[in-house]
N, C-alpha and C. Protein backbone atom coordinates (compact mmCIF):
# COMPACT_ATOMS: atom_id res chain seq x y z
N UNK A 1 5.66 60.83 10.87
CA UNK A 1 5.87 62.20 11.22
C UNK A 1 4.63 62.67 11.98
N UNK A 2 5.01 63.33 12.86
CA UNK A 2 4.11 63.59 13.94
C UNK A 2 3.55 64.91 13.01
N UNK A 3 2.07 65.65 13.45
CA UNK A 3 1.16 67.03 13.65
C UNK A 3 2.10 67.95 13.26
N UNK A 4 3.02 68.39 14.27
CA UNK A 4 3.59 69.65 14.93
C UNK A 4 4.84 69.21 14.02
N UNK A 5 5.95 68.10 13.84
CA UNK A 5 6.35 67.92 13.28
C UNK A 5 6.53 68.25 11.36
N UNK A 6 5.48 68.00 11.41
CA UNK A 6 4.62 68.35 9.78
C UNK A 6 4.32 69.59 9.20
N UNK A 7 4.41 70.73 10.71
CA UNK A 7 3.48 71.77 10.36
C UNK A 7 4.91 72.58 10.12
N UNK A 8 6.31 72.11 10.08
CA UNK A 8 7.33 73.13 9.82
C UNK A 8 8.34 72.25 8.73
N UNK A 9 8.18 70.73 8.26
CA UNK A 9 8.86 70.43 7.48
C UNK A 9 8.57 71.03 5.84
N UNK A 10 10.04 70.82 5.28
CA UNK A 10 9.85 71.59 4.23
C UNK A 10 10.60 70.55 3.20
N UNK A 11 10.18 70.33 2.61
CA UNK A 11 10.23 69.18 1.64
C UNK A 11 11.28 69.71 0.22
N UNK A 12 12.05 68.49 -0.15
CA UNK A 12 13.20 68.99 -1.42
C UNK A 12 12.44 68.26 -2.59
N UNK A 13 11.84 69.61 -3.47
CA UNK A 13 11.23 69.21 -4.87
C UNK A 13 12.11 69.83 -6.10
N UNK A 14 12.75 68.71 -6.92
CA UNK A 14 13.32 69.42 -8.03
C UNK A 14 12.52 68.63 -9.14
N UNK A 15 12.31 69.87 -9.98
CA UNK A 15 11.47 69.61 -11.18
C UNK A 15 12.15 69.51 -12.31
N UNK A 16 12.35 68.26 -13.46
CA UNK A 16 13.62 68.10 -14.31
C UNK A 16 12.68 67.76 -15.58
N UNK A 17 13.16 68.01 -16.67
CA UNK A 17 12.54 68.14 -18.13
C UNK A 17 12.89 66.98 -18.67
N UNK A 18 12.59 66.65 -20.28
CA UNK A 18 12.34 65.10 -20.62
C UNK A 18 14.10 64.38 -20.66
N UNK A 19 14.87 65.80 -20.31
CA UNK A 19 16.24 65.39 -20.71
C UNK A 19 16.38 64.88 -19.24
N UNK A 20 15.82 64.98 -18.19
CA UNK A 20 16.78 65.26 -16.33
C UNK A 20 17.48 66.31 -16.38
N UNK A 21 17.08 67.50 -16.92
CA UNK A 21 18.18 69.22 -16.44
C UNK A 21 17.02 69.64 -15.73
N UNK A 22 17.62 69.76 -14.34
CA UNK A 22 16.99 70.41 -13.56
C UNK A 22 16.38 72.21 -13.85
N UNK A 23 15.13 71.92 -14.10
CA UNK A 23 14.31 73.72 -13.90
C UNK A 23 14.15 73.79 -13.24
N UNK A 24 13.76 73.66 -11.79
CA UNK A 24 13.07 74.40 -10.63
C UNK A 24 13.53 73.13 -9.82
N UNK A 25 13.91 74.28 -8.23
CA UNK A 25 14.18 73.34 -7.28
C UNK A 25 13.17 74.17 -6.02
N UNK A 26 12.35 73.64 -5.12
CA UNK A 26 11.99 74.49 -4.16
C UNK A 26 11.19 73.93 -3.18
N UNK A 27 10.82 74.31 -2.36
CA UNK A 27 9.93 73.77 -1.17
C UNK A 27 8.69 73.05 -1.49
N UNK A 28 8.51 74.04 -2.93
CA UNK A 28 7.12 73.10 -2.86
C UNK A 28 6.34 72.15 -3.55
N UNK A 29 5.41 71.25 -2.95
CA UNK A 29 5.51 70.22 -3.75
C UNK A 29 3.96 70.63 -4.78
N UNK A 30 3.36 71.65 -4.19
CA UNK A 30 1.89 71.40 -5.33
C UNK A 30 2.18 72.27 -6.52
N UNK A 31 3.21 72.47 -6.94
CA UNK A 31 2.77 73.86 -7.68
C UNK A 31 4.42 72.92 -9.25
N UNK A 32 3.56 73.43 -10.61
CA UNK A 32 4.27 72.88 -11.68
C UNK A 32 5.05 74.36 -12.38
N UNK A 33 6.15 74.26 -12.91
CA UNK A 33 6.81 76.08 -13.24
C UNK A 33 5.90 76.13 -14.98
N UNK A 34 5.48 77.14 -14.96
CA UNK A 34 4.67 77.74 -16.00
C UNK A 34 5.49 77.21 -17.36
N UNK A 35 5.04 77.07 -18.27
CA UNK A 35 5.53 76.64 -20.00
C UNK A 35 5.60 75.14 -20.44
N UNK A 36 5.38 74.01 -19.26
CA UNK A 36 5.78 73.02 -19.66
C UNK A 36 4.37 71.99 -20.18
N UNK A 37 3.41 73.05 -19.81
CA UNK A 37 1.88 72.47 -20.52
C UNK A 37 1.22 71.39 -19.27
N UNK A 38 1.68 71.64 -18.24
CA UNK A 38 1.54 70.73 -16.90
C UNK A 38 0.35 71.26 -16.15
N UNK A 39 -0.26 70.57 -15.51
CA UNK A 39 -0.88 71.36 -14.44
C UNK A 39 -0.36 70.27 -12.89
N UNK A 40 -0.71 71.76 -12.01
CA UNK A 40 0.01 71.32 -10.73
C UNK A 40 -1.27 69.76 -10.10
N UNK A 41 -0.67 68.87 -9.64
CA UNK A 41 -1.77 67.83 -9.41
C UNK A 41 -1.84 68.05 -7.30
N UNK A 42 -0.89 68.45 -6.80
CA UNK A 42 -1.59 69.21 -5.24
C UNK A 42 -1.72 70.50 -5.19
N UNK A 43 -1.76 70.77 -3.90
CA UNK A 43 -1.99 71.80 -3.32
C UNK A 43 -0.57 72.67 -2.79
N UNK A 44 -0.64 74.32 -2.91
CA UNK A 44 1.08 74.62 -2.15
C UNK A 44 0.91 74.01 -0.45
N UNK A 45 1.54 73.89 -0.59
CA UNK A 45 1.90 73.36 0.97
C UNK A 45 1.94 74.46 2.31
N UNK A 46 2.71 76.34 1.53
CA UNK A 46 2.60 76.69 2.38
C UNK A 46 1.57 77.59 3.31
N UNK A 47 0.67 77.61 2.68
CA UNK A 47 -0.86 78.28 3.55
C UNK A 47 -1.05 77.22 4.26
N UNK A 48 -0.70 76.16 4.13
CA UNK A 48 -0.99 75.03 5.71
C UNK A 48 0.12 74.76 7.06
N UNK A 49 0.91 75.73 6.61
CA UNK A 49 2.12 75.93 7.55
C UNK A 49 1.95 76.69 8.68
N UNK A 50 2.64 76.72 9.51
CA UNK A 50 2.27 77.97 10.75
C UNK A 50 3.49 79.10 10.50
């Protein structure tokens, strides 16, 4: 994937519990949904977007 390419893709993150039931589905990949005792291991993606 090209620069310019990169700077508008938006990525499919679904976040699923110890069963696989999907909690959270969304663009982004750095960020973990609050209660599950997780911390997020990147960064949000979209302050690097244009």
């Amino acid at each position: 994937m090209n620069s310019e390419d990169a700077r508008h893709y938006l990525p499919h993150v679904v976040f699923v519990d110890h069963n696989n039931k999907i909690i959270e589905q969304s663009n982004e990949p750095g960020l973990v949904p609050d209660g599950y005792g997780l911390e997020a291991s990147g960064l949000p993606i979209a302050p690097f977007q244009e």
